[in-house]
Protein backbone atom coordinates (compact mmCIF):
# COMPACT_ATOMS: atom_id res chain seq x y z
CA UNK A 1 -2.67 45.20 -100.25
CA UNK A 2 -3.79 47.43 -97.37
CA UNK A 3 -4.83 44.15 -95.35
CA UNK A 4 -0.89 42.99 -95.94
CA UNK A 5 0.06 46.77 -95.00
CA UNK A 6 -2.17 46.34 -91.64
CA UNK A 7 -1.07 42.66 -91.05
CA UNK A 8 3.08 44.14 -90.93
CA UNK A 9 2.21 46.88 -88.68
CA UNK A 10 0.07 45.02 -86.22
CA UNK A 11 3.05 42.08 -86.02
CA UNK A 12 5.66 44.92 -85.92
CA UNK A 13 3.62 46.36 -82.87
CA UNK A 14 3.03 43.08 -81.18
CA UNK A 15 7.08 42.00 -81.83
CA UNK A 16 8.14 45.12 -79.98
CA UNK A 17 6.94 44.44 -76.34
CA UNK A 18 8.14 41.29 -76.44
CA UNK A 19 12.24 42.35 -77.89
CA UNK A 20 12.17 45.33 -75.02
CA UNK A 21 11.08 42.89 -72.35
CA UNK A 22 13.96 40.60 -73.32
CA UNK A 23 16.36 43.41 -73.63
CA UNK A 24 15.22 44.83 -69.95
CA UNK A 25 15.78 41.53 -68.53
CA UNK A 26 19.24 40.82 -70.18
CA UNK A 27 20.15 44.02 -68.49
CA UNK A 28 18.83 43.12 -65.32
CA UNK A 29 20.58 39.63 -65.26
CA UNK A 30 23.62 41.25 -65.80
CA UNK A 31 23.57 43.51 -63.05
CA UNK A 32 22.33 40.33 -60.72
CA UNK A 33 25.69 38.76 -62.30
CA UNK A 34 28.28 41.47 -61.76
CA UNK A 35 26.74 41.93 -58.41
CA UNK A 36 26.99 38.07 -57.47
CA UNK A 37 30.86 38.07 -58.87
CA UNK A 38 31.22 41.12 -56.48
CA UNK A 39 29.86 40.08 -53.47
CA UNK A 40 32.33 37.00 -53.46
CA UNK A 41 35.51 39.55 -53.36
CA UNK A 42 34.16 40.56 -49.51
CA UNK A 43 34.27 37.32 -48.22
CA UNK A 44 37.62 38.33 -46.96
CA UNK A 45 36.36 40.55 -44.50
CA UNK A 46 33.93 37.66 -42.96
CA UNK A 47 33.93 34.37 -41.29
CA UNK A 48 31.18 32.13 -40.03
CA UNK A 49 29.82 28.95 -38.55
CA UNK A 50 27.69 26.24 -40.65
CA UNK A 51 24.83 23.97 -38.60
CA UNK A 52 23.68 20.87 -41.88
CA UNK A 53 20.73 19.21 -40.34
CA UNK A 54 19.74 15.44 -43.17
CA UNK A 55 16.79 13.49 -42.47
CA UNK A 56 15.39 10.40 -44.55
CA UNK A 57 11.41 10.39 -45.32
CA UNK A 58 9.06 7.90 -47.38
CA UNK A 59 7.03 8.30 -49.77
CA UNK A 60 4.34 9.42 -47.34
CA UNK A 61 6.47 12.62 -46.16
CA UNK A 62 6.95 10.27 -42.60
CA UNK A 63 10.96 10.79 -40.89
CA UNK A 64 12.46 6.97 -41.50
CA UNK A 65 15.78 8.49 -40.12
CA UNK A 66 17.89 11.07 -38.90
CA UNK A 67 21.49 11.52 -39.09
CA UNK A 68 23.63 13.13 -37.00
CA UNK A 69 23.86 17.12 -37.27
CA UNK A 70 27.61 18.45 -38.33
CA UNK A 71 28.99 22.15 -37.75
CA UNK A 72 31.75 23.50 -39.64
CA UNK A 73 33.69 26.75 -39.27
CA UNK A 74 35.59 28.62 -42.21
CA UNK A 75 39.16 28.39 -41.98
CA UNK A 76 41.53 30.96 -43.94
CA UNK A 77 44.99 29.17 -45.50
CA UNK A 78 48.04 31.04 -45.81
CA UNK A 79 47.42 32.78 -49.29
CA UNK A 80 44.03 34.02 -48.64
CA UNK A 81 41.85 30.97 -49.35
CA UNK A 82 39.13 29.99 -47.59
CA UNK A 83 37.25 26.22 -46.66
CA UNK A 84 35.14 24.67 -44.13
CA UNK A 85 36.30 22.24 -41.58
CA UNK A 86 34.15 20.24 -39.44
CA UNK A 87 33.95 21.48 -35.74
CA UNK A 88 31.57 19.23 -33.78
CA UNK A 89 28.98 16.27 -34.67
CA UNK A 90 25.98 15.85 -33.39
CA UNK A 91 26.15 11.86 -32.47
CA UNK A 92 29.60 13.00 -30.43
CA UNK A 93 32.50 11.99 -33.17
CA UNK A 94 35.03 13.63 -33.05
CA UNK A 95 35.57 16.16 -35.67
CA UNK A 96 38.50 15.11 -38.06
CA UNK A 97 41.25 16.84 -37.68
CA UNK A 98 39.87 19.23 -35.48
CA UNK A 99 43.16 20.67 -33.54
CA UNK A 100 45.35 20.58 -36.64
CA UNK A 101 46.60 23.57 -38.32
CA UNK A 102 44.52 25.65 -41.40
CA UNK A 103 46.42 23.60 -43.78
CA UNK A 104 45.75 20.02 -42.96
CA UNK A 105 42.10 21.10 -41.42
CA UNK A 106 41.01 22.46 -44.75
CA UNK A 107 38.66 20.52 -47.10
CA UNK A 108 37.88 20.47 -50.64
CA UNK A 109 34.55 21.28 -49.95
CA UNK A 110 32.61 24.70 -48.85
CA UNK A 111 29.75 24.30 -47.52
CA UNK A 112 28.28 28.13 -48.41
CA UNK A 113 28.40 27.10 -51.66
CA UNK A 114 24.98 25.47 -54.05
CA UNK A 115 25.48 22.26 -56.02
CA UNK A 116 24.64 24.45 -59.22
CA UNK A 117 26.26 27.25 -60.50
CA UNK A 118 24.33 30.40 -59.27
CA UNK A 119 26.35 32.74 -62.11
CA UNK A 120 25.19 30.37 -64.77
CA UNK A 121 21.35 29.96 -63.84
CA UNK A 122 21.60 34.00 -63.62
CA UNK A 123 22.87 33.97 -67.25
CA UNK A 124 20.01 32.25 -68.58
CA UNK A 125 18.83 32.42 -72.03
CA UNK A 126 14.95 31.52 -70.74
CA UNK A 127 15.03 33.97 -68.31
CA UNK A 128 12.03 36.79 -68.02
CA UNK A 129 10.85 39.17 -65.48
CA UNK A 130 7.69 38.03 -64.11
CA UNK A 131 6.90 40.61 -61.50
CA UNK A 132 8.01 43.68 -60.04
CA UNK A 133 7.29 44.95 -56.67
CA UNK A 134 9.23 47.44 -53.98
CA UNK A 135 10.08 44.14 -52.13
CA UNK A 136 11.82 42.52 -55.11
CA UNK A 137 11.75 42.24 -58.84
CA UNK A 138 10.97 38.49 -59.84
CA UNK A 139 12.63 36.48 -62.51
CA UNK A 140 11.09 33.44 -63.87
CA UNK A 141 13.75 30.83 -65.29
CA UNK A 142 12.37 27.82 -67.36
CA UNK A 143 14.83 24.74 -68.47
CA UNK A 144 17.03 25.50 -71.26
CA UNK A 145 16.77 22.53 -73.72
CA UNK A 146 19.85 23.42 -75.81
CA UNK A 147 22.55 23.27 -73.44
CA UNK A 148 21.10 20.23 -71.45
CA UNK A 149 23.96 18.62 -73.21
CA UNK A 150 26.36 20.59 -73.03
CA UNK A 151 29.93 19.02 -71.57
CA UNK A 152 29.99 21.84 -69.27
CA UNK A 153 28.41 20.14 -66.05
CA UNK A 154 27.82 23.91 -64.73
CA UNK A 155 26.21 24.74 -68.03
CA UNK A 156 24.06 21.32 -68.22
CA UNK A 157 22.68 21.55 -64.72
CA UNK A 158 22.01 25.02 -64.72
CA UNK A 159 19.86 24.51 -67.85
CA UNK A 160 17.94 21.72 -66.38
CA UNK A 161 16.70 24.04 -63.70
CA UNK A 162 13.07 25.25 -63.27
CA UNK A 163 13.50 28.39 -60.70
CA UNK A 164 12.42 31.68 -59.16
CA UNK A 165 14.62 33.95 -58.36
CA UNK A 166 13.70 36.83 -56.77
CA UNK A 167 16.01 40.19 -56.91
CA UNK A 168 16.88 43.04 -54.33
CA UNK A 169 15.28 46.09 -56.68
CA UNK A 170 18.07 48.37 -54.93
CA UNK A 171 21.95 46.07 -55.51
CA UNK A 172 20.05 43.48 -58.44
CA UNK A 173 21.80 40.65 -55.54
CA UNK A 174 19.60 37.57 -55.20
CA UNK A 175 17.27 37.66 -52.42
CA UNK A 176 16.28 33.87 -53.05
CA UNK A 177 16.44 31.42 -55.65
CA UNK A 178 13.67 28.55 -55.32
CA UNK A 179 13.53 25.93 -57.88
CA UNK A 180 13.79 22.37 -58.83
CA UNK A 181 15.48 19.84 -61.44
CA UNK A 182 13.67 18.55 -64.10
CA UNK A 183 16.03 17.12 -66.18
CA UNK A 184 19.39 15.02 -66.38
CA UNK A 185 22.02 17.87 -66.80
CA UNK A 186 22.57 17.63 -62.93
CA UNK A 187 23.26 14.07 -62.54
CA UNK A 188 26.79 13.54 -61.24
CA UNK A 189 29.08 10.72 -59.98
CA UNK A 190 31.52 11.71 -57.09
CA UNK A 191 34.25 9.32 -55.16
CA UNK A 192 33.43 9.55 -51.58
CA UNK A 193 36.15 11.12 -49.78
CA UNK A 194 36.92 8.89 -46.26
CA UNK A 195 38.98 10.34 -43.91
CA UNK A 196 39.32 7.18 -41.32
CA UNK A 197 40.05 4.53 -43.57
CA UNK A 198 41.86 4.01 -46.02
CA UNK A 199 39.64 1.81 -48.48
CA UNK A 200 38.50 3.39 -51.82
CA UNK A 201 34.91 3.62 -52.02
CA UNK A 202 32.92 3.12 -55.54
CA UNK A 203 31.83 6.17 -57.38
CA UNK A 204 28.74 7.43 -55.67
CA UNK A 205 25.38 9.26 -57.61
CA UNK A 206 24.68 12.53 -56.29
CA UNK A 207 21.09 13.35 -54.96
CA UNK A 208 21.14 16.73 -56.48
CA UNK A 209 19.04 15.64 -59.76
CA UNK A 210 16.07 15.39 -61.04
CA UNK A 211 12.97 15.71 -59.01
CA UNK A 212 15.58 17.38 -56.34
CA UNK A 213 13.83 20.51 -54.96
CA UNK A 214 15.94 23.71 -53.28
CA UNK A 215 15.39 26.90 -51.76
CA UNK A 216 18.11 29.23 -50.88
CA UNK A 217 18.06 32.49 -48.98
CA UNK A 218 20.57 35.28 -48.97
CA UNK A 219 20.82 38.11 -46.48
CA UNK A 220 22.81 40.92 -46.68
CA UNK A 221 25.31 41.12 -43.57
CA UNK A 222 25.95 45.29 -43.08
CA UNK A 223 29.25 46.59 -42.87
CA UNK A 224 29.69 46.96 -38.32
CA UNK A 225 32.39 49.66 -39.25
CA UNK A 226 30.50 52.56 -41.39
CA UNK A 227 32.22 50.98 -44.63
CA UNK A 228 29.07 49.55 -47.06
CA UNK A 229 31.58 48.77 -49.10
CA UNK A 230 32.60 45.12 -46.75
CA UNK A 231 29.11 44.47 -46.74
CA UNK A 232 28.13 40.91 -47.65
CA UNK A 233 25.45 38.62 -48.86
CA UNK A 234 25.54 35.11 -47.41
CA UNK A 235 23.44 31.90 -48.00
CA UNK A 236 21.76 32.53 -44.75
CA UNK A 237 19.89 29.32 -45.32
CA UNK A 238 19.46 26.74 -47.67
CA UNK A 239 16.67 23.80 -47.92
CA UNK A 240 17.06 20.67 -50.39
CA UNK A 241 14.53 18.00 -51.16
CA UNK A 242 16.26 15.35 -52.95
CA UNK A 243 15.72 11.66 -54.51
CA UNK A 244 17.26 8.97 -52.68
CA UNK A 245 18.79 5.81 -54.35
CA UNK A 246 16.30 2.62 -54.22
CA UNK A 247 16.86 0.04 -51.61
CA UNK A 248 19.51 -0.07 -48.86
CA UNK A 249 21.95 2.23 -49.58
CA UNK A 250 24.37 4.41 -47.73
CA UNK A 251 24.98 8.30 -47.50
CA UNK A 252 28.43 10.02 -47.30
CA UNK A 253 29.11 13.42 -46.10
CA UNK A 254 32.20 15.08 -44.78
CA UNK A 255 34.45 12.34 -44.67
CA UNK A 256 31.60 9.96 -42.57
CA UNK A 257 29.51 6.65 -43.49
CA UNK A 258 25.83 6.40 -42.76
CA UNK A 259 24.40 3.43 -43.26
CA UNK A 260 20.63 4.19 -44.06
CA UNK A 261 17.95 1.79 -42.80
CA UNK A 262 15.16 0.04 -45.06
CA UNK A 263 16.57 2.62 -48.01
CA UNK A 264 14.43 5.72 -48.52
CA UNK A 265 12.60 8.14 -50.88
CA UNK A 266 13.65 11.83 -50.36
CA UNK A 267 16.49 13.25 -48.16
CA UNK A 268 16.01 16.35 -46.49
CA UNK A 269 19.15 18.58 -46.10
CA UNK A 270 19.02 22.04 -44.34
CA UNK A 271 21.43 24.52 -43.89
CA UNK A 272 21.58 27.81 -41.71
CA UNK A 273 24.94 29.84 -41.50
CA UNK A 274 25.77 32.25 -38.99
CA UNK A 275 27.82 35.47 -39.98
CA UNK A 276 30.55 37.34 -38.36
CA UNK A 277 32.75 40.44 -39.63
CA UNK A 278 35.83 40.42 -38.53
CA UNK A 279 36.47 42.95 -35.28
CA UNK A 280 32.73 42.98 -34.74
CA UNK A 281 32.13 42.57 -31.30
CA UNK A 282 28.97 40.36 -31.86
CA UNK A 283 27.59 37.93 -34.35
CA UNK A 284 24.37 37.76 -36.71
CA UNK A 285 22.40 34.82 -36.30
CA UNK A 286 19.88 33.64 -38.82
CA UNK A 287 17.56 31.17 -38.58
C-alpha cells in the first residue's frame, strides 16, 4: 500500500515538469503567432527590392548549372495590395511587363513569402522549448504525424516539417526558422504560368518536398521616423536546398523556361531582400 502511495506521488511529481513545460511553450507560440500576424499589418509602410540567385548541383555538391539571376520590386495596386514584379534578369531579358502600370505588372506571386505556412509551423502541436539564452529562446519542432493528411495543404506541409526556430526573447518574432521536409505533406503540383506564349504547360511537381532543406532569416527594419510602432520584420534572406526531378527536365520561374542540362540532383535557391521605409532617405541592405 505505501509502495502504491509512493509510486502516485513520484509519477504525479515527474508528470508536472513535463504539463508546465508544454503550457510555457503554448504560451510562447502564441505570442510568436500574434506577433507574426502583426508584423504583416506594417508592410504598408515599406517597400523593397528582391535579388533570387538558382543553381543546379550533383550528387557530389559540384555546380552543373546556373541560371540567370531575377530582381523584382514590390508594387502597391490601387486598394492597398501588394506583389512583386520582375525588374531586371540577369542573362539580359527583358523583364515582362516592365513599363506597364501596377495593375497589369502585378503577379500572383510574392516573393517575401515561404512555400510553407510560417503561422501554422508556429502553431505546432510538437513544439517544445529547447533552449533559452539572452540572444534568443529556441523552439524545437518535430513532424506532426496526425495532420500529415490533412486536406489542408498548409496544415499537411507544415506538419511534415522538422525545424528550429529560434525567437527574439524581447517581441517572441522569429529570428530564423531552419529546417527540412521529411515527409509527403509538402508535395504539390502547380501549372506553370508563361507569360510569352501562349501554350499550356503540364502540371509541374514542386521542389519544395521531401529531403528539401531551408533556412530563413528575419531582421527587424527600425522605424527612420521615431514611431516603433512601423517597425518591420522582413525575410532578409532565405536559402533552399531542394530535390530535383530525375533526368532532363526543365525549371520554371516567373513566367520563364529553363531548360536544365544532363538533369540534376539538388537546386539551390537563395534569396536576399533589401528594405526601404517609405520617406527614408536611405535604404537597408542585407546580405
Amino acid at each position: 500500500m505505501l509502495a502504491r502511495a509512493t509510486c502516485a506521488v513520484l509519477c504525479l511529481l515527474t508528470a508536472l515538469p513535463s504539463t508546465a513545460a508544454d503550457k510555457s511553450t503554448g504560451q510562447l507560440l502564441a505570442k510568436a503567432v500574434a506577433a507574426f500576424e502583426r508584423n504583416q499589418q506594417n508592410e504598408r509602410h515599406w517597400n523593397w527590392t528582391i535579388s533570387e540567385t538558382r543553381e543546379m548541383r550533383d550528387k557530389s555538391g559540384i555546380v552543373m548549372q546556373k541560371f540567370p539571376e531575377v530582381k523584382s520590386e514590390s508594387v502597391i495596386l490601387g486598394d492597398g495590395r501588394r506583389c512583386n514584379a520582375v525588374t531586371a534578369w540577369g542573362d539580359g531579358h527583358q523583364a515582362y511587363l516592365k513599363d506597364a502600370g501596377a495593375e497589369e505588372r502585378c503577379q500572383a506571386y510574392n516573393a517575401l513569402m515561404t512555400p510553407f505556412n510560417v503561422t501554422l509551423l508556429l502553431k505546432s502541436a510538437t513544439a517544445r522549448i529547447s533552449a533559452r539564452s539572452a540572444e534568443a529562446i529556441t523552439i524545437a519542432v518535430e513532424p506532426d504525424k496526425h495532420r500529415q493528411h490533412d486536406p489542408d495543404f498548409g496544415v499537411r506541409c507544415a506538419a511534415s516539417i522538422e525545424a528550429t526556430i529560434r525567437l527574439d526573447p524581447a517581441t517572441s518574432f522569429p529570428l530564423s526558422i531552419e529546417g527540412k521536409v521529411v515527409d509527403n505533406g509538402c508535395t504539390n503540383q502547380f501549372t506553370p504560368v508563361m507569360h510569352e506564349t501562349p501554350l499550356t504547360r503540364a502540371p509541374m511537381t514542386s521542389n519544395f518536398r521531401k529531403t528539401a532543406a531551408f533556412r530563413v532569416v528575419y531582421g527587424l527594419q527600425k522605424d527612420r521616423f521615431d514611431n516603433p510602432a512601423n517597425s518591420y520584420w522582413i525575410a532578409v534572406s532565405q536559402h533552399y536546398d531542394q530535390p530535383a526531378a530525375e533526368g532532363p527536365t526543365v525549371l520554371y520561374y516567373w513566367g520563364r523556361q529553363f531548360r536544365v542540362r544532363g538533369g540534376g540532383h539538388r537546386l539551390i535557391k537563395d534569396i536576399a531582400t533589401t528594405s526601404q521605409e517609405f520617406g527614408a532617405g536611405s535604404q537597408l541592405t542585407f546580405k
